[in-house]
C-alpha atoms as a PDB file:
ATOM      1  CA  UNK A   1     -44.608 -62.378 -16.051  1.00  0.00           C
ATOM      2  CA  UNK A   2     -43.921 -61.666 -12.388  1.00  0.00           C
ATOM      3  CA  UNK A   3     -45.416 -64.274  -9.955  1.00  0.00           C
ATOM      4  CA  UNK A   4     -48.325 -62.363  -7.547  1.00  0.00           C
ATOM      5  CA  UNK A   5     -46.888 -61.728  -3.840  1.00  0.00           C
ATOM      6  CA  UNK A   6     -48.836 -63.977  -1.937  1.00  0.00           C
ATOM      7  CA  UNK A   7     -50.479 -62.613   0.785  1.00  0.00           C
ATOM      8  CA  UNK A   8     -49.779 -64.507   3.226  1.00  0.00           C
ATOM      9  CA  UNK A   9     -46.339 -64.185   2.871  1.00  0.00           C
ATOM     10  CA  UNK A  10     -45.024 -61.827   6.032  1.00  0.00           C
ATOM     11  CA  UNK A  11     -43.098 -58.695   4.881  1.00  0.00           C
ATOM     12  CA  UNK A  12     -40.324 -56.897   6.178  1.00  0.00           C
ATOM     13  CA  UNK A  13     -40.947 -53.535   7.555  1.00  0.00           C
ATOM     14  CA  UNK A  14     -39.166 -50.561   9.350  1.00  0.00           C
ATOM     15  CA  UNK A  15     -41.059 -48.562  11.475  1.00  0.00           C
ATOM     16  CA  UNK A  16     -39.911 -44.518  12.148  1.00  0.00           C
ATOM     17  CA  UNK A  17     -39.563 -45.669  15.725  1.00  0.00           C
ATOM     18  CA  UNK A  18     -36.918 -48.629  14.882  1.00  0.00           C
ATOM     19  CA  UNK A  19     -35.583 -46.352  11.711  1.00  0.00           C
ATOM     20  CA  UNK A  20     -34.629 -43.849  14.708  1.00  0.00           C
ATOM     21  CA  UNK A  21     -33.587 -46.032  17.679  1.00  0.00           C
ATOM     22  CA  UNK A  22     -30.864 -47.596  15.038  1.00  0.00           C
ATOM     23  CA  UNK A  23     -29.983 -44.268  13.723  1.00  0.00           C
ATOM     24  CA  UNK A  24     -28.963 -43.400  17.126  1.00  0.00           C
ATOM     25  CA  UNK A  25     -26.832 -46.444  18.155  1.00  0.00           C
ATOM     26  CA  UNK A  26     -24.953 -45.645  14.784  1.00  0.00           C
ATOM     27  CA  UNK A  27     -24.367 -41.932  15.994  1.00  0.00           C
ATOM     28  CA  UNK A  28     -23.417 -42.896  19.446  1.00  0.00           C
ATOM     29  CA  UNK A  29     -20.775 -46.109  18.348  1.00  0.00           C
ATOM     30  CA  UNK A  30     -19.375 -42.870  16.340  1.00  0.00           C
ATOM     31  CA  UNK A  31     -19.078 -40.469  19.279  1.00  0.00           C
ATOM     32  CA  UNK A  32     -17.675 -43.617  21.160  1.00  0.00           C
ATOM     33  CA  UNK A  33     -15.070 -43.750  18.308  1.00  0.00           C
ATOM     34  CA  UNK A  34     -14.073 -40.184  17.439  1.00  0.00           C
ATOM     35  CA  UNK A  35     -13.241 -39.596  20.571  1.00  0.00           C
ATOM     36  CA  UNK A  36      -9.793 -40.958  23.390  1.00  0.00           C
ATOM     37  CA  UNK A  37     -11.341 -43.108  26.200  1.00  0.00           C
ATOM     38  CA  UNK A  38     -12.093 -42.084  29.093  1.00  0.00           C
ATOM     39  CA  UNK A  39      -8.860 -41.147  30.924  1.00  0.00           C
ATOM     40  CA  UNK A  40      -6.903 -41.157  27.954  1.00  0.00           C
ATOM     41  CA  UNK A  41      -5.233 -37.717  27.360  1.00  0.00           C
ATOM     42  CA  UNK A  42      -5.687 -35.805  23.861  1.00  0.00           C
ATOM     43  CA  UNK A  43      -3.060 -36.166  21.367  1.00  0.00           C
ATOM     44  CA  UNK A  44      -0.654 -33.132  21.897  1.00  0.00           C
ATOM     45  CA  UNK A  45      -0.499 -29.892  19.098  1.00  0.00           C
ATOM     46  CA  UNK A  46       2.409 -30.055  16.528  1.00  0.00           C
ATOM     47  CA  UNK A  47       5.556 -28.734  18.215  1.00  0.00           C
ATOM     48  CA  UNK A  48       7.160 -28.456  15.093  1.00  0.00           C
ATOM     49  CA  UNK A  49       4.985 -25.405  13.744  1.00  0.00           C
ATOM     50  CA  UNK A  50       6.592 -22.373  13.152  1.00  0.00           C
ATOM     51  CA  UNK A  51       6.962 -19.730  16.173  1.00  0.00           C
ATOM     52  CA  UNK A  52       4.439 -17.446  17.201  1.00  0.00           C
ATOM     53  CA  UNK A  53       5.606 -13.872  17.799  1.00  0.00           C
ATOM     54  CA  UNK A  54       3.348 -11.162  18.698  1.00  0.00           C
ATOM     55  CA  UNK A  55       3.855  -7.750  19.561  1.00  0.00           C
ATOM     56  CA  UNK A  56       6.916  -5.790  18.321  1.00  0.00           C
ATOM     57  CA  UNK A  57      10.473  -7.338  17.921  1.00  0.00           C
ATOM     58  CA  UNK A  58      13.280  -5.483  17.324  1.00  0.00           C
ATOM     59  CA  UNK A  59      14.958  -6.503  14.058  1.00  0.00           C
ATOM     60  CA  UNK A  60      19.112  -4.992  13.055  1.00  0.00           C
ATOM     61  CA  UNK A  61      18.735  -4.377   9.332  1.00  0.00           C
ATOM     62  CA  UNK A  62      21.833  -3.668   6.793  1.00  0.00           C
ATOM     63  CA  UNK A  63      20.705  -0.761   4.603  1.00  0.00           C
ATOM     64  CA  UNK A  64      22.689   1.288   2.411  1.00  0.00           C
ATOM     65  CA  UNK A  65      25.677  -0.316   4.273  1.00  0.00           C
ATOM     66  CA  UNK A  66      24.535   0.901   7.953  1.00  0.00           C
ATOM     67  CA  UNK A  67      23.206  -1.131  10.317  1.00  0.00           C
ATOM     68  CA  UNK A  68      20.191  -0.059  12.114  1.00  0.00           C
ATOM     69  CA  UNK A  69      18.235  -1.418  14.912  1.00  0.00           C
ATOM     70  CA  UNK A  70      14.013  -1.132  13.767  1.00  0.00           C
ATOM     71  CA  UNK A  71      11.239  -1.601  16.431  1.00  0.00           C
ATOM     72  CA  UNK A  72       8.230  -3.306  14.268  1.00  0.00           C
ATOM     73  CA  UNK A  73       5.366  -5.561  14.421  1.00  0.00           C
ATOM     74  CA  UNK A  74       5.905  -9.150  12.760  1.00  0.00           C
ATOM     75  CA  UNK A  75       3.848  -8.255   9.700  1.00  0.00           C
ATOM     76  CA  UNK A  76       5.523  -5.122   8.542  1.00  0.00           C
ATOM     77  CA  UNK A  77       6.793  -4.842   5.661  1.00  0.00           C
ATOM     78  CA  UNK A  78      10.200  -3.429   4.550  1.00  0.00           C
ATOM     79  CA  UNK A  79       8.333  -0.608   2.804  1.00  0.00           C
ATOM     80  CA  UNK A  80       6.499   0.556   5.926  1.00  0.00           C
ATOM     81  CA  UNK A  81       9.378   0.149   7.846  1.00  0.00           C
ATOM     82  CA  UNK A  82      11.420   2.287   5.595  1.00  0.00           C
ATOM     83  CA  UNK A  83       9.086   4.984   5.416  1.00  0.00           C
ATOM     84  CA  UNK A  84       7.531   4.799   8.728  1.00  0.00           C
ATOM     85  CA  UNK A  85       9.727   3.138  11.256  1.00  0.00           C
ATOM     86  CA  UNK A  86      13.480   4.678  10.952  1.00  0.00           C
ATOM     87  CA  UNK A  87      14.792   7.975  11.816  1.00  0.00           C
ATOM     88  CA  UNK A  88      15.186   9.599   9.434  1.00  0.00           C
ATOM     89  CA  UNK A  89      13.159   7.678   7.569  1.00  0.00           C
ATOM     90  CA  UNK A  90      13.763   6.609   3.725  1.00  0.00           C
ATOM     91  CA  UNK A  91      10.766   7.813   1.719  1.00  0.00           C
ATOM     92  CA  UNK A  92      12.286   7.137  -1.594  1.00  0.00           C
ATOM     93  CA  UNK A  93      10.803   4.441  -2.078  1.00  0.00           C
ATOM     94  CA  UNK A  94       7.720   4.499  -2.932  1.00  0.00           C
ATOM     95  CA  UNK A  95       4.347   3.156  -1.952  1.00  0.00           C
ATOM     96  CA  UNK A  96       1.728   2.887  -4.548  1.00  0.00           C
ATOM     97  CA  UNK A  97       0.201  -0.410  -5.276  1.00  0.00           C
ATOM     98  CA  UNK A  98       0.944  -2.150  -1.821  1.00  0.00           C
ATOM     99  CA  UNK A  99       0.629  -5.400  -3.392  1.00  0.00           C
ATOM    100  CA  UNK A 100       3.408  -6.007  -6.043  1.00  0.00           C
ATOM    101  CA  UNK A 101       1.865  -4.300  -9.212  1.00  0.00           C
ATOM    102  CA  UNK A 102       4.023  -1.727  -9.902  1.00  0.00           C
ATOM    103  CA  UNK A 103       7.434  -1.613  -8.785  1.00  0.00           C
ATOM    104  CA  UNK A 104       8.074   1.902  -7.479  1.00  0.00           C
ATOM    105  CA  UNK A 105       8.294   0.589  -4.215  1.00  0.00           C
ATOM    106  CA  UNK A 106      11.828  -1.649  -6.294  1.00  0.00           C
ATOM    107  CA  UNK A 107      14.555  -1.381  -3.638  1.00  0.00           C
ATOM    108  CA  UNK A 108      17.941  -3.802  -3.954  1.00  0.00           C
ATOM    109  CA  UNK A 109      18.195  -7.358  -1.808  1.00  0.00           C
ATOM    110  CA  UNK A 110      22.018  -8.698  -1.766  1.00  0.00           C
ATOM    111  CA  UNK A 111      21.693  -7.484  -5.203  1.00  0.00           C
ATOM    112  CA  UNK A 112      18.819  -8.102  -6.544  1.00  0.00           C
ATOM    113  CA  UNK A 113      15.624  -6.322  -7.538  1.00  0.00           C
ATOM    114  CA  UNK A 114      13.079  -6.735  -4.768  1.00  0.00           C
ATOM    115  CA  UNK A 115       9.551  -5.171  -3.967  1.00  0.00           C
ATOM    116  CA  UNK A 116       9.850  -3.977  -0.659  1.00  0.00           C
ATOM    117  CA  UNK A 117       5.999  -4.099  -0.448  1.00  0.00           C
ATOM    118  CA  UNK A 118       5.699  -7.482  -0.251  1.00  0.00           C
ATOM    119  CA  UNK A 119       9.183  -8.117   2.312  1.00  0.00           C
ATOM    120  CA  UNK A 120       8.508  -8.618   5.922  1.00  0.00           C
ATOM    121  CA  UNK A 121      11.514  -6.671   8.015  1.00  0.00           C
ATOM    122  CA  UNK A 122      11.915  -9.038  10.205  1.00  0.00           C
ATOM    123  CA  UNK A 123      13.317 -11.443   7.513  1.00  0.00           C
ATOM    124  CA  UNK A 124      15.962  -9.376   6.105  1.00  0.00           C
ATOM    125  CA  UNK A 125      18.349  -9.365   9.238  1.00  0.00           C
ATOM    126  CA  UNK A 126      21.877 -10.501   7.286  1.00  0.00           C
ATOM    127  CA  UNK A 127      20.692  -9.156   4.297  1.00  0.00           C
ATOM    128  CA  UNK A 128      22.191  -6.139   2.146  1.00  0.00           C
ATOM    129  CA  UNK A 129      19.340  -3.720   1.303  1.00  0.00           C
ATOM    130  CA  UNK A 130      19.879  -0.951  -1.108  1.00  0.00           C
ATOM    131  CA  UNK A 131      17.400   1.616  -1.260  1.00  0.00           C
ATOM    132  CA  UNK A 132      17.429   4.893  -3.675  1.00  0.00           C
ATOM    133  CA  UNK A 133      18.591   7.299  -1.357  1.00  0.00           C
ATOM    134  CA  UNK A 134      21.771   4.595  -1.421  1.00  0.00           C
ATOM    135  CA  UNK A 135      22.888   5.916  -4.668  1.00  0.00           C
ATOM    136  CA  UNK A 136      23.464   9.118  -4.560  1.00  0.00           C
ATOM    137  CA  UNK A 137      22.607  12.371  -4.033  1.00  0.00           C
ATOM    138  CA  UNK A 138      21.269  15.559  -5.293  1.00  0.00           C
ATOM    139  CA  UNK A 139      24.767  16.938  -5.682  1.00  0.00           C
ATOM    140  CA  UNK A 140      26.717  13.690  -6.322  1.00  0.00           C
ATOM    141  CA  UNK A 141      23.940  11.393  -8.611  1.00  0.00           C
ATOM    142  CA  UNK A 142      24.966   8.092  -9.944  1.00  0.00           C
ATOM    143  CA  UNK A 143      25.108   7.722 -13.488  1.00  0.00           C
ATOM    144  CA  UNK A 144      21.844   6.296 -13.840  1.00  0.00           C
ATOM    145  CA  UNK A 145      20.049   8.912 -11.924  1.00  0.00           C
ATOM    146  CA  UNK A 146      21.751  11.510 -13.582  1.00  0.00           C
ATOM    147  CA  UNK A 147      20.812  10.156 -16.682  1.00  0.00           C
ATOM    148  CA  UNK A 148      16.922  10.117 -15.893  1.00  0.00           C
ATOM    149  CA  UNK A 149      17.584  13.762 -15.300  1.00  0.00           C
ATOM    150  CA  UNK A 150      19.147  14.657 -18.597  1.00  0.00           C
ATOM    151  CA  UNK A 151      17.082  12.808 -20.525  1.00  0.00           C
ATOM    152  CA  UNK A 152      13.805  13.981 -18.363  1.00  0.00           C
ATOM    153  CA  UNK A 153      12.903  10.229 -18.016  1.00  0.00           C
ATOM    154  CA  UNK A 154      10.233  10.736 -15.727  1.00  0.00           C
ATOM    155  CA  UNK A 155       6.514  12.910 -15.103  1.00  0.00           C
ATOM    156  CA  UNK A 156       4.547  12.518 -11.643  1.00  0.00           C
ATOM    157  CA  UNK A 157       7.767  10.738 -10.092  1.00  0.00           C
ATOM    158  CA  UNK A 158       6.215   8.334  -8.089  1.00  0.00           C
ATOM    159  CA  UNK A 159       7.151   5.419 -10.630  1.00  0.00           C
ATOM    160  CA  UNK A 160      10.721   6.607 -10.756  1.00  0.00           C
ATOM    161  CA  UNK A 161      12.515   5.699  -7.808  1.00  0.00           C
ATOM    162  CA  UNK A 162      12.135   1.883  -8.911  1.00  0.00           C
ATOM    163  CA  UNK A 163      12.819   2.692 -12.322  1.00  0.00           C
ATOM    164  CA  UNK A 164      16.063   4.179 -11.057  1.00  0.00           C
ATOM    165  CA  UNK A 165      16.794   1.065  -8.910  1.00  0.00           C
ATOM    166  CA  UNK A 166      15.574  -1.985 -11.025  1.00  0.00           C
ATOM    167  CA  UNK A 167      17.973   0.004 -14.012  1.00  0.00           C
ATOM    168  CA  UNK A 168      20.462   0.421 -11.759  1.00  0.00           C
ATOM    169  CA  UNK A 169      20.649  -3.453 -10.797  1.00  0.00           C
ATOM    170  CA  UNK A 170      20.242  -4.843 -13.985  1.00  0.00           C
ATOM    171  CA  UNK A 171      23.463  -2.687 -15.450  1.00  0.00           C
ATOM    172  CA  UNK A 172      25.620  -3.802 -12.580  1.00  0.00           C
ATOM    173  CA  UNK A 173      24.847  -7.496 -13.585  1.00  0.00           C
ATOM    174  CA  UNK A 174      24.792  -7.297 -17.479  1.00  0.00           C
ATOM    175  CA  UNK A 175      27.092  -4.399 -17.851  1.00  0.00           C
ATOM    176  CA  UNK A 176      26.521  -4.917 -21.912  1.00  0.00           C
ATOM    177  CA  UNK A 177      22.732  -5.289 -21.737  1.00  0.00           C
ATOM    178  CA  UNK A 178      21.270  -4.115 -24.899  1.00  0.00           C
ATOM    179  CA  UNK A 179      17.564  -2.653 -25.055  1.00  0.00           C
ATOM    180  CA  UNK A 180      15.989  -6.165 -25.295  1.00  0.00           C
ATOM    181  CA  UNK A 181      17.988  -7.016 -22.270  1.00  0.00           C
ATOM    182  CA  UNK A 182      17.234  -3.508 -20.713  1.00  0.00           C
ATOM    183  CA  UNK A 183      13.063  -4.013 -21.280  1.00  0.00           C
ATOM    184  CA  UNK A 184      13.390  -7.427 -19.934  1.00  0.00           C
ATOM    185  CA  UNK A 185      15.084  -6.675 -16.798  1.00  0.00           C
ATOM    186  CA  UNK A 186      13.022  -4.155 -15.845  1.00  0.00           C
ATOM    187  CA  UNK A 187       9.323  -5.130 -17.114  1.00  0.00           C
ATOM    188  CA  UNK A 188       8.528  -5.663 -13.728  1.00  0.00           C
ATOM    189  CA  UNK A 189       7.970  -1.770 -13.463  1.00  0.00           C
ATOM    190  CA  UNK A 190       5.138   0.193 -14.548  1.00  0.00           C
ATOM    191  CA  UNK A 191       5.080   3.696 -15.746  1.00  0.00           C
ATOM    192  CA  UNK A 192       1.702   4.927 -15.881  1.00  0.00           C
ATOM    193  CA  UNK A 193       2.752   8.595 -17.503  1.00  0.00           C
ATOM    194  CA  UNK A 194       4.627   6.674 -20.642  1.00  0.00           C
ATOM    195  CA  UNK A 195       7.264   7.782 -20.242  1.00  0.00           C
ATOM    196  CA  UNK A 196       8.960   4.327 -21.776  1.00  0.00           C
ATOM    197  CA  UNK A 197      10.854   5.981 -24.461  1.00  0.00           C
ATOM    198  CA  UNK A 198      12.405   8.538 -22.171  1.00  0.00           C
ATOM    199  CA  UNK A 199      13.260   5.652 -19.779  1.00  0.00           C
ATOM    200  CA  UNK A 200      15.216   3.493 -22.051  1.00  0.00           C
ATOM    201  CA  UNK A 201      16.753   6.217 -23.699  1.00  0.00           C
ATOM    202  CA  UNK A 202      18.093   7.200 -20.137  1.00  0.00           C
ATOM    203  CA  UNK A 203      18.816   3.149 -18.978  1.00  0.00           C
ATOM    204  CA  UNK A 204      21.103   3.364 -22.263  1.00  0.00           C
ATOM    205  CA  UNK A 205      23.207   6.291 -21.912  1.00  0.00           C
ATOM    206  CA  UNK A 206      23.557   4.926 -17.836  1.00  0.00           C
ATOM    207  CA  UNK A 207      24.827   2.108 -19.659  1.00  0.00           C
ATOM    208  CA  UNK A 208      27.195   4.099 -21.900  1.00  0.00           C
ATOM    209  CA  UNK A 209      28.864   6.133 -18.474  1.00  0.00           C
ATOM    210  CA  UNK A 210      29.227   3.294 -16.558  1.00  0.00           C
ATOM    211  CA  UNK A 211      31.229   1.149 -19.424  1.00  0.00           C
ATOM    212  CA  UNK A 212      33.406   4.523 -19.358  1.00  0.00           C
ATOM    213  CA  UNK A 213      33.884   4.448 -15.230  1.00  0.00           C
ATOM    214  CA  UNK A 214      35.047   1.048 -15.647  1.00  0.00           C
END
């Protein structure tokens, strides 16, 4: 059993007065600290950030083998340049999504596929972009666009210009890609017609006429 507090023993006690005088030495001692002495000039900002640039630059792009000089804003994208920025512009490619979904906006970066949706212009100078109207044209089609004619390999059309140009890239770099390889290389693109079968039936005879143009 506990021993009885003895009365006459003093206690310790904290008054709200002294609980809020000492609260306040502890908050000034940490102004005192968080902050350079008086006379003592702030630490200066990062120099080693990464350059501001506002307003409009003008960027030299390499597409479909000409160089062009673009006027855009820092955060425009290859797409909206294409479409909105040259003259002529290049409307091929398409803009659905806007965010990487669907791949009809596909164009080709030093050969490879790339959304063009989700490239800023002003980091492609030096780099070889290859958009749809790069391939051929109505009267002279590559083989892979004249094969998604014959074989009727698309319905609305807006999905078909990346189609054309993810197909197109992945035959140039496995020349024998079989339908596994074909579906693979080009899963990145979404038809929302289904028009699959039609698609690979035309990726495979592409494949076919360009082992024959060899």
């Amino acid at each position: 059993m506990s021993e009885p507090l003895d009365s006459g023993t003093p206690r310790d006690t904290l008054s709200r007065r002294s609980f809020l005088k000492g609260a306040g030495t502890v908050a000034a001692a940490g102004g005192v600290l968080g902050h350079p002495a008086h006379g003592e000039a702030p630490a200066a900002p990062d120099q080693d950030g990464p350059e501001t640039i506002e307003g409009t630059v003008e960027v030299e792009l390499n597409i479909n083998g000409e160089t062009v000089q673009v006027e855009v804003e820092p955060r425009t994208t290859l797409l909206s340049a294409l479409r909105h920025r040259l003259q002529p512009p290049l409307t091929g490619s398409k803009e659905v999504c806007d965010r990487g979904d669907c791949g009809a906006c596909t164009v080709s970066i030093d050969g490879k596929p790339a959304y063009s949706c989700l490239q800023l212009a002003v980091d492609l100078k030096g780099k070889e972009i290859r958009t749809i109207e790069g391939l051929g044209t109505p009267e002279r089609m590559s083989p892979v666009q004249d094969a998604f004619c014959e074989h009727d390999a698309s319905m609305c059309g807006f999905c078909t210009p990346g189609f054309v140009m993810a197909t197109t890239v992945c035959l140039e770099k496995h020349p024998d890609a079989d339908l596994d390889k074909i579906k693979h290389e080009i899963s990145g693109n979404l038809c929302r017609c289904g028009t699959y079968p039609h698609i690979f039936t035309a990726a495979l005879d592409a494949r076919d006429r360009m082992r024959e143009d060899r």
